[in-house]
PDB file of N, CA and C in Angstrom:
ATOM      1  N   UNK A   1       0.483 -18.558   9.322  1.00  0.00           N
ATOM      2  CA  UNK A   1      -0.299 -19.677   9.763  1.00  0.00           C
ATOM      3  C   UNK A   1       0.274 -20.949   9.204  1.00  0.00           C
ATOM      4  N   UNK A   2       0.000 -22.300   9.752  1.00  0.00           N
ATOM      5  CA  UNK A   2       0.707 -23.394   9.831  1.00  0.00           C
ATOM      6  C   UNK A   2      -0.440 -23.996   9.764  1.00  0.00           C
ATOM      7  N   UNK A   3      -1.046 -24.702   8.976  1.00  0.00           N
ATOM      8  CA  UNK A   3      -2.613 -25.518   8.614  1.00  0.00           C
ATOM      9  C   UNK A   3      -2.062 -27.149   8.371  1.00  0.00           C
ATOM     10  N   UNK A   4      -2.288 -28.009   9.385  1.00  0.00           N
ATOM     11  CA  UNK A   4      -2.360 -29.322   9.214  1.00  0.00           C
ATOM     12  C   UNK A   4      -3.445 -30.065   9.332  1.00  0.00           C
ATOM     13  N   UNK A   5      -3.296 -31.243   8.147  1.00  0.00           N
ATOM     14  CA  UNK A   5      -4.254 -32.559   7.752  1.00  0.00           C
ATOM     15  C   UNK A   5      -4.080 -33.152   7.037  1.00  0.00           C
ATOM     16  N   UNK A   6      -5.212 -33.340   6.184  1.00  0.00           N
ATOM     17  CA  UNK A   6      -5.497 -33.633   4.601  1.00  0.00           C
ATOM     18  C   UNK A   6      -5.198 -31.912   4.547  1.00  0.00           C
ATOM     19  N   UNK A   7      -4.595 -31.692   3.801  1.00  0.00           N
ATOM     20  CA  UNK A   7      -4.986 -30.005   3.341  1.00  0.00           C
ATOM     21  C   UNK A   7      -3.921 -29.909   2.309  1.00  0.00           C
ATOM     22  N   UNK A   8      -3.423 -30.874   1.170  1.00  0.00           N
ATOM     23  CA  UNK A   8      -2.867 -30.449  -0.242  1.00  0.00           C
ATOM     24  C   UNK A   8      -3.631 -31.661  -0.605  1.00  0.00           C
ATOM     25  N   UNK A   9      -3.625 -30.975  -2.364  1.00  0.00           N
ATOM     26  CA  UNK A   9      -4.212 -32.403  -3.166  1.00  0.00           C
ATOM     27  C   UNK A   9      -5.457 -32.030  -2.985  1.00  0.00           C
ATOM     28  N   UNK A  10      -6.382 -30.817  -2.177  1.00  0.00           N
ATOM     29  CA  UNK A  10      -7.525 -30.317  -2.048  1.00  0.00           C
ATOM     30  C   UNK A  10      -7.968 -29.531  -2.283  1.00  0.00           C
ATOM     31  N   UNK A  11      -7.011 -28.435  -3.176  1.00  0.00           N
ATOM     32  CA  UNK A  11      -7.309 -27.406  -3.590  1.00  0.00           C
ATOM     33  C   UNK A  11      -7.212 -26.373  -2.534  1.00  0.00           C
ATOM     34  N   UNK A  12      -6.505 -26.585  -1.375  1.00  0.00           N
ATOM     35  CA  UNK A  12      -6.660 -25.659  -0.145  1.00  0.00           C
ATOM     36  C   UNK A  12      -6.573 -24.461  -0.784  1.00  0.00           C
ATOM     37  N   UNK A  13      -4.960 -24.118  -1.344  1.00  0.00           N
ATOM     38  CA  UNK A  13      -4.181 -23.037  -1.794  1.00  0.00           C
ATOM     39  C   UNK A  13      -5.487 -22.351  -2.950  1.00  0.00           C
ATOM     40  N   UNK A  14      -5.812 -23.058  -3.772  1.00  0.00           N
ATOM     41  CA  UNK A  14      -6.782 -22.078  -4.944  1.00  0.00           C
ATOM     42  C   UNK A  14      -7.670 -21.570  -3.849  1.00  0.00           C
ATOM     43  N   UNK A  15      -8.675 -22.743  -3.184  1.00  0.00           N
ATOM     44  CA  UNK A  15      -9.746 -22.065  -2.543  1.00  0.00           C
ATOM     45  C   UNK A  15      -9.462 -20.810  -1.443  1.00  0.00           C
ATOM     46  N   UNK A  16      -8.102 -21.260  -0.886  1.00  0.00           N
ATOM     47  CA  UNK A  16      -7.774 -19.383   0.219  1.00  0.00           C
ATOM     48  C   UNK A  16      -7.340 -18.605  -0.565  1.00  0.00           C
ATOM     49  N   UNK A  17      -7.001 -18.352  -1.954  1.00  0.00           N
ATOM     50  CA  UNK A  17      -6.569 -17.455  -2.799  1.00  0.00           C
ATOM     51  C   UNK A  17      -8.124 -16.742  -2.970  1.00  0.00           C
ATOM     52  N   UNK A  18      -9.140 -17.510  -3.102  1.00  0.00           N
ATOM     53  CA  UNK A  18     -10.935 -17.033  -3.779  1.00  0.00           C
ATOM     54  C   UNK A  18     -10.954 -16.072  -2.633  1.00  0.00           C
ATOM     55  N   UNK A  19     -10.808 -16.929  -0.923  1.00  0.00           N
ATOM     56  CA  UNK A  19     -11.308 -16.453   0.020  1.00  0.00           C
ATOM     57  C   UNK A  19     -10.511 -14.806   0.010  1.00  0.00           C
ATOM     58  N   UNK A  20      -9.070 -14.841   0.512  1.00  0.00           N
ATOM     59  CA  UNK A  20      -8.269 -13.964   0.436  1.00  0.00           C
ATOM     60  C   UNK A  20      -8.787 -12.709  -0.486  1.00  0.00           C
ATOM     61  N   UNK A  21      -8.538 -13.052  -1.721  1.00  0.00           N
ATOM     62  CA  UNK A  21      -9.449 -12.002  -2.833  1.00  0.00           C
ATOM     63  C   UNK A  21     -10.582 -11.465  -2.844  1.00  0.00           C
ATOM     64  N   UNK A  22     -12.014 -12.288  -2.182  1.00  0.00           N
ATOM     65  CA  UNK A  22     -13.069 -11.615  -1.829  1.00  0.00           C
ATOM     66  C   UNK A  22     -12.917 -10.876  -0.454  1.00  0.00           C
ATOM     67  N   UNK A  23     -12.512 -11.392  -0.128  1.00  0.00           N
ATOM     68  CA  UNK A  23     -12.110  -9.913   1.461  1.00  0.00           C
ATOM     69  C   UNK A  23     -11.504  -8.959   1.427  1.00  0.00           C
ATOM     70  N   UNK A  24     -10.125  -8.946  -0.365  1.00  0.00           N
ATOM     71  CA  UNK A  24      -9.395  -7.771  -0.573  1.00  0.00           C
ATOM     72  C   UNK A  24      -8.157  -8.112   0.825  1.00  0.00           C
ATOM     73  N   UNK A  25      -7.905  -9.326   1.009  1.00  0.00           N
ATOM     74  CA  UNK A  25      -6.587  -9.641   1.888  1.00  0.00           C
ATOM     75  C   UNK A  25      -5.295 -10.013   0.899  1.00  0.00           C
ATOM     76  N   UNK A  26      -4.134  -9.529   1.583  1.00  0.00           N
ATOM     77  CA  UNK A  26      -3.056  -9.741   0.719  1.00  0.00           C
ATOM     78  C   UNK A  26      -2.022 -10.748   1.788  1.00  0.00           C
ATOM     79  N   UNK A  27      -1.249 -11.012   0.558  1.00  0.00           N
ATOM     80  CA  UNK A  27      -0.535 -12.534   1.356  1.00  0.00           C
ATOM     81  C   UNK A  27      -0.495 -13.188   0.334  1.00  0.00           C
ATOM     82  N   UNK A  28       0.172 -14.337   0.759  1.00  0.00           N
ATOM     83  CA  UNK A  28       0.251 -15.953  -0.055  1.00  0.00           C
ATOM     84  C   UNK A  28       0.341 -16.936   0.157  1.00  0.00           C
ATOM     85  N   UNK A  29       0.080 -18.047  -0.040  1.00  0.00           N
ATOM     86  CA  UNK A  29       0.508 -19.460   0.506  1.00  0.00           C
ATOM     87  C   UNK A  29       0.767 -20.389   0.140  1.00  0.00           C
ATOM     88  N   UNK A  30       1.073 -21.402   0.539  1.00  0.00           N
ATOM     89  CA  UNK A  30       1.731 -22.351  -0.601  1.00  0.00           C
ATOM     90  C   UNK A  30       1.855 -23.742   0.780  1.00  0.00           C
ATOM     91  N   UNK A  31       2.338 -25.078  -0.492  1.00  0.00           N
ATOM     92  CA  UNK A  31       2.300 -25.987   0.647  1.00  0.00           C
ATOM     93  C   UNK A  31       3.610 -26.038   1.011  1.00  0.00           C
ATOM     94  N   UNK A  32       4.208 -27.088   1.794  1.00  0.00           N
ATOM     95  CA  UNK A  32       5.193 -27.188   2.560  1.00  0.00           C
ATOM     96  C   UNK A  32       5.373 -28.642   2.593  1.00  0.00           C
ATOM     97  N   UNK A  33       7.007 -29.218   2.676  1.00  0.00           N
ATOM     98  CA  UNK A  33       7.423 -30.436   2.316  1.00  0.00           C
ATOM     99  C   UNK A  33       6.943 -31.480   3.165  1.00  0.00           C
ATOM    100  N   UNK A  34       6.308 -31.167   4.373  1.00  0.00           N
ATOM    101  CA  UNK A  34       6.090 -31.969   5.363  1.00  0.00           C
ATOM    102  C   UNK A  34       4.241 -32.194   5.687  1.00  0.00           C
ATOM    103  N   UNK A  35       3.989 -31.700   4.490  1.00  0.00           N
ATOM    104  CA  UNK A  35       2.425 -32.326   4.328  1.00  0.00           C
ATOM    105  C   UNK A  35       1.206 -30.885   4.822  1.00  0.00           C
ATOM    106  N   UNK A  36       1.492 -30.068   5.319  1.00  0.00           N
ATOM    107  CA  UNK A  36       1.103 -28.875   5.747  1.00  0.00           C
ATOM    108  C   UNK A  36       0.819 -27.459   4.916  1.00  0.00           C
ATOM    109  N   UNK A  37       0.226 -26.780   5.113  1.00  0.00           N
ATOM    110  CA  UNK A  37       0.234 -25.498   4.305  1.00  0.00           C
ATOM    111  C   UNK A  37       0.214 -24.355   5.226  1.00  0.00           C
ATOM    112  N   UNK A  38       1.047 -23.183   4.633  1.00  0.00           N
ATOM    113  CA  UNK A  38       1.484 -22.072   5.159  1.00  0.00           C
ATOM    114  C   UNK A  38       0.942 -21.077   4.689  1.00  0.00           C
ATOM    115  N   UNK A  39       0.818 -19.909   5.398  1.00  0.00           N
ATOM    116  CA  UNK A  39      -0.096 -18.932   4.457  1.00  0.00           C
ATOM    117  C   UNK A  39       0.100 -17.569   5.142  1.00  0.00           C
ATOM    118  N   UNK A  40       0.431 -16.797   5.383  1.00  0.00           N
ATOM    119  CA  UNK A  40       0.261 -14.823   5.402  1.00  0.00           C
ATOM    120  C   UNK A  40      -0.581 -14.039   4.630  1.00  0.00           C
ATOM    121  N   UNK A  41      -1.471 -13.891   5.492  1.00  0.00           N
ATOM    122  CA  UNK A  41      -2.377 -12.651   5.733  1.00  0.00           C
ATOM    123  C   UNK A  41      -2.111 -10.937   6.104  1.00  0.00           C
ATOM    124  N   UNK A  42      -2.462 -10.152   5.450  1.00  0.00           N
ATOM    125  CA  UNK A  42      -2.174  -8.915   5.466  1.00  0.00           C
ATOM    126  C   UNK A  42      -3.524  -8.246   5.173  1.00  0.00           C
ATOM    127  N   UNK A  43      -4.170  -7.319   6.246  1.00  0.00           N
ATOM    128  CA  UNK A  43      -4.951  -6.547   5.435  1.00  0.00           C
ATOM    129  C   UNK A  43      -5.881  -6.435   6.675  1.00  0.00           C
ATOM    130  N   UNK A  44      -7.122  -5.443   6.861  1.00  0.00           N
ATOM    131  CA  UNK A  44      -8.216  -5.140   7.900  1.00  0.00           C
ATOM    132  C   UNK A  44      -8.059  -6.203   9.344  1.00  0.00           C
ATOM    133  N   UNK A  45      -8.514  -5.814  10.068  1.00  0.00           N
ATOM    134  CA  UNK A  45      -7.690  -7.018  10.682  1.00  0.00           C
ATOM    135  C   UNK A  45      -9.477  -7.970  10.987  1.00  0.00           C
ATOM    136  N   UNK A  46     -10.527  -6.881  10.177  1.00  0.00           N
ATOM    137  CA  UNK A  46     -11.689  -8.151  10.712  1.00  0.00           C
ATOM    138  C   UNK A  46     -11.415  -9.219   9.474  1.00  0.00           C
ATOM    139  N   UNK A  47     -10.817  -8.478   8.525  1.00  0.00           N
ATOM    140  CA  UNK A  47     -10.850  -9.761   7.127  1.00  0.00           C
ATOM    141  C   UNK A  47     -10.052 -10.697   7.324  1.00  0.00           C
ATOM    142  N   UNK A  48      -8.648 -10.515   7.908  1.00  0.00           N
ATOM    143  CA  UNK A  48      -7.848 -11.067   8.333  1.00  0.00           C
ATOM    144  C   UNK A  48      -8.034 -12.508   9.132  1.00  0.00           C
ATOM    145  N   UNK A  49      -9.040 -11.935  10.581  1.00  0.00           N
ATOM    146  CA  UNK A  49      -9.517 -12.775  11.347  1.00  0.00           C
ATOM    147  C   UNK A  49     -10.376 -13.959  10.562  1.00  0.00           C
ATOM    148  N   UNK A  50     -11.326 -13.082   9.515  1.00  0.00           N
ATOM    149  CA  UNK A  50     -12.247 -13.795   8.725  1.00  0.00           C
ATOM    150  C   UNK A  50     -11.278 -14.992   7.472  1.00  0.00           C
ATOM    151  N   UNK A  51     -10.471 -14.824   7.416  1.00  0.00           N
ATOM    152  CA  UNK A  51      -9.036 -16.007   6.569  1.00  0.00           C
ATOM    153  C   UNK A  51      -8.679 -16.717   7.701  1.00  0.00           C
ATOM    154  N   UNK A  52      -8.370 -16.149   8.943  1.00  0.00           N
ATOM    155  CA  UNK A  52      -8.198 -17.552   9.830  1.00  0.00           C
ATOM    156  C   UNK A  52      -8.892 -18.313  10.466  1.00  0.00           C
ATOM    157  N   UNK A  53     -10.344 -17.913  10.588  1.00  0.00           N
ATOM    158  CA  UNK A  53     -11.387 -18.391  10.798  1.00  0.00           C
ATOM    159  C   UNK A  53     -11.695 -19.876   9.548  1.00  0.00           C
ATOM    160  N   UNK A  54     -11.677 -19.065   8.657  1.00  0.00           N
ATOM    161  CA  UNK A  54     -11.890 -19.844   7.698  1.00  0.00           C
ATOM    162  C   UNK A  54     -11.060 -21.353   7.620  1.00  0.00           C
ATOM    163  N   UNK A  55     -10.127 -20.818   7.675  1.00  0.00           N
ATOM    164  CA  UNK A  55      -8.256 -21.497   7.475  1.00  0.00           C
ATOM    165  C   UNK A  55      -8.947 -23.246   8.583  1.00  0.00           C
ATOM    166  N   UNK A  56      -9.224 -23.091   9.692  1.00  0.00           N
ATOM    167  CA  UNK A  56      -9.580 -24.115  10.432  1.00  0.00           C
ATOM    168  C   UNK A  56     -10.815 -24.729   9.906  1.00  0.00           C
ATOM    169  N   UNK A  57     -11.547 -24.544   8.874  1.00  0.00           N
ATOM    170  CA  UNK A  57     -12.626 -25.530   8.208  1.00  0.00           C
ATOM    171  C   UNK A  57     -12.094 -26.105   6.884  1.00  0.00           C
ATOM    172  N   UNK A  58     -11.138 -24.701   6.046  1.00  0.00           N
ATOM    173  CA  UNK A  58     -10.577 -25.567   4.709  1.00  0.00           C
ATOM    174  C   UNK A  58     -12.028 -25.327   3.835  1.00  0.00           C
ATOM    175  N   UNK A  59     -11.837 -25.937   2.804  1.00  0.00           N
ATOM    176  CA  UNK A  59     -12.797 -26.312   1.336  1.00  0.00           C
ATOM    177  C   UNK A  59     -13.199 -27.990   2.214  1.00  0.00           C
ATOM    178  N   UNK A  60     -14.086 -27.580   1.157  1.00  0.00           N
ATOM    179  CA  UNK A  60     -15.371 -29.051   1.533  1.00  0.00           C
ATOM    180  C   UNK A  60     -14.065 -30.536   1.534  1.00  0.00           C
ATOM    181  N   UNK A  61     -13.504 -30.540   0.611  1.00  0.00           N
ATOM    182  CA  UNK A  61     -12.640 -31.788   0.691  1.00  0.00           C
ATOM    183  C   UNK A  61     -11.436 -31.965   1.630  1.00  0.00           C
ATOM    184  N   UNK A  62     -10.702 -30.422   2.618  1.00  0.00           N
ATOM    185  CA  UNK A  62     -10.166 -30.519   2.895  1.00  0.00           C
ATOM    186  C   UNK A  62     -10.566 -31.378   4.540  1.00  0.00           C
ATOM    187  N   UNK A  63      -9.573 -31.993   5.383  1.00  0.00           N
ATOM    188  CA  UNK A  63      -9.662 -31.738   6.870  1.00  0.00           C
ATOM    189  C   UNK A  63      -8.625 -31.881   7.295  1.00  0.00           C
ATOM    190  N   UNK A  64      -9.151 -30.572   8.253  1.00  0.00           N
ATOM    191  CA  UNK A  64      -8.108 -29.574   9.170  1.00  0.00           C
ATOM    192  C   UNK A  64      -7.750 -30.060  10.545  1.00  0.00           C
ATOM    193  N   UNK A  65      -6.996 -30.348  10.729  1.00  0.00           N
ATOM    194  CA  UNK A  65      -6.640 -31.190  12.154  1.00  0.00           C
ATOM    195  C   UNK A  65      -6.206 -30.380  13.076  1.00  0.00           C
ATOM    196  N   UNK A  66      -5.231 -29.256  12.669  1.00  0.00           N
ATOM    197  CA  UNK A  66      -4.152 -28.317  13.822  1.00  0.00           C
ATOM    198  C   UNK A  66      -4.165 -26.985  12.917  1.00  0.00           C
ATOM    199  N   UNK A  67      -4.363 -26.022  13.548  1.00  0.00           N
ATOM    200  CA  UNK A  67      -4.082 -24.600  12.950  1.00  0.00           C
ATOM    201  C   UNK A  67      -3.286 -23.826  13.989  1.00  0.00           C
ATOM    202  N   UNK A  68      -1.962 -23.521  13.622  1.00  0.00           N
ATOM    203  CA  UNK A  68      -0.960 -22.832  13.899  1.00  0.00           C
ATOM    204  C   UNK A  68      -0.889 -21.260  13.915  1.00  0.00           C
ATOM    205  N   UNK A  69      -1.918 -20.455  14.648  1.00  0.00           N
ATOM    206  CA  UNK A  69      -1.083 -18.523  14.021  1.00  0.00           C
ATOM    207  C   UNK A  69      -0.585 -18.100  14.895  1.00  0.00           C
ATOM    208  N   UNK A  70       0.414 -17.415  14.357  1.00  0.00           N
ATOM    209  CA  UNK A  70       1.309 -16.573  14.481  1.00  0.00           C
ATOM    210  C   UNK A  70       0.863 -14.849  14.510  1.00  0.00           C
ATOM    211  N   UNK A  71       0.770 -14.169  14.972  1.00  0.00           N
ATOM    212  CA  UNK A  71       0.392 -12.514  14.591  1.00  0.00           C
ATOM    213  C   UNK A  71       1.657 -11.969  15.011  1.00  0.00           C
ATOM    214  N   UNK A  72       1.715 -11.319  13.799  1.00  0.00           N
ATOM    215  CA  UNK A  72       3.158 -10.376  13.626  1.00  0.00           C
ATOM    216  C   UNK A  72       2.511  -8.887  13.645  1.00  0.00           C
ATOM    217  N   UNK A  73       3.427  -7.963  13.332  1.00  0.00           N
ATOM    218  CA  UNK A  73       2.917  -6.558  12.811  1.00  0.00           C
ATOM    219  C   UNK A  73       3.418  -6.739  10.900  1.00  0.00           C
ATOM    220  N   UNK A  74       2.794  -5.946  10.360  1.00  0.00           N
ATOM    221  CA  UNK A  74       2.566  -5.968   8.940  1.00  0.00           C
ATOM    222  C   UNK A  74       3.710  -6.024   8.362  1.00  0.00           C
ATOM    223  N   UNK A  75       4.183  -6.990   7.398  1.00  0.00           N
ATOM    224  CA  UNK A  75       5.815  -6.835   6.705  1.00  0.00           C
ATOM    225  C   UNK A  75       5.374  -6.080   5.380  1.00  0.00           C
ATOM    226  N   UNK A  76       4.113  -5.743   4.999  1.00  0.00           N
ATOM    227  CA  UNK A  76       4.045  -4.803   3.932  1.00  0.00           C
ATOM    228  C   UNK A  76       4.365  -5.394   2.691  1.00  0.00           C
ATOM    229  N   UNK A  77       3.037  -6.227   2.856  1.00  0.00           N
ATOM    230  CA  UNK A  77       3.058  -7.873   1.595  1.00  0.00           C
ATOM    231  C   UNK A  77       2.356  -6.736   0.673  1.00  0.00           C
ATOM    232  N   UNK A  78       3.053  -7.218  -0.789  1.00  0.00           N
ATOM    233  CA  UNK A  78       2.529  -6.482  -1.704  1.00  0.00           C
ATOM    234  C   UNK A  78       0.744  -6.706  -2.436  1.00  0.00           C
ATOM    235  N   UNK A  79       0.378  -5.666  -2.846  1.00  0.00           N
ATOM    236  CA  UNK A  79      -0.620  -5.238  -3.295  1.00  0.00           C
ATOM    237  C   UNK A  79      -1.338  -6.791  -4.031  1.00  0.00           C
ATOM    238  N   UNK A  80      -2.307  -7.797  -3.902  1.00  0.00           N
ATOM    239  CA  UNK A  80      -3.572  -8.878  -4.149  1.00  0.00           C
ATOM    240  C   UNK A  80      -2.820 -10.159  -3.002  1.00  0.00           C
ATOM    241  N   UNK A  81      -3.029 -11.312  -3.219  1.00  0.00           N
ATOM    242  CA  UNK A  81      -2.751 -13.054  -2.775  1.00  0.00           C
ATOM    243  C   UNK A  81      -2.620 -13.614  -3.879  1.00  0.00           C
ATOM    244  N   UNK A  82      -1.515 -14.400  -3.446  1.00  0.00           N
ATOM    245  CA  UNK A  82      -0.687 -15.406  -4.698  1.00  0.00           C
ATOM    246  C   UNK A  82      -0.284 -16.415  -4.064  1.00  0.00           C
ATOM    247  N   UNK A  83      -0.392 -17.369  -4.923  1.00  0.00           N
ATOM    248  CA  UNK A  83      -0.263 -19.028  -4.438  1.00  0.00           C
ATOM    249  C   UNK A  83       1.163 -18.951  -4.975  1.00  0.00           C
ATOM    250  N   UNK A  84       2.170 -19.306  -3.982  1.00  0.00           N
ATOM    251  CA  UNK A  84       3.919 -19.160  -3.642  1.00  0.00           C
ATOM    252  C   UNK A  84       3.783 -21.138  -3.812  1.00  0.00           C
ATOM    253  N   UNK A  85       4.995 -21.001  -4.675  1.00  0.00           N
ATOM    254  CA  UNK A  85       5.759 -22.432  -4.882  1.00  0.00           C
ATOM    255  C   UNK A  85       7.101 -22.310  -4.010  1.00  0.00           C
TER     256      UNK A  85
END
């Protein structure tokens, strides 16, 4: 996924790490040089849906202008979610 707005400087990345972790989704995300944040999802595919659902509202401070997904088949992201530099 490809998340544009306001969405760094907002805590996007901590708050989809909370989300990610309470659903038991694996992946990571991190921001990107051009003002955007990126992110992979792995895992059930209703929890999954439930991270990109999410992904288009953001945390209270964020706003979300354009949400970008992509659905692949599973690259077999390792075992919790981690915020990638």
């Amino acid at each position: 996924m490809l998340i544009s707005g306001r969405v760094q400087g907002v805590w996007f990345r901590g708050y989809t790490q909370e989300q990610a972790v309470e659903l038991d989704v694996n992946g990571w995300v991190r921001n990107l040089r051009d003002g955007r944040v990126e992110a992979v999802f792995e895992g059930d595919e209703n929890a999954v849906q439930q991270m990109v659902n999410w992904c288009h509202v953001g945390p209270p401070s964020a706003r979300v202008t354009k949400v970008e997904v992509t659905w692949e088949a599973p690259a077999g992201e390792s075992k919790g979610f981690r915020i990638a530099h």
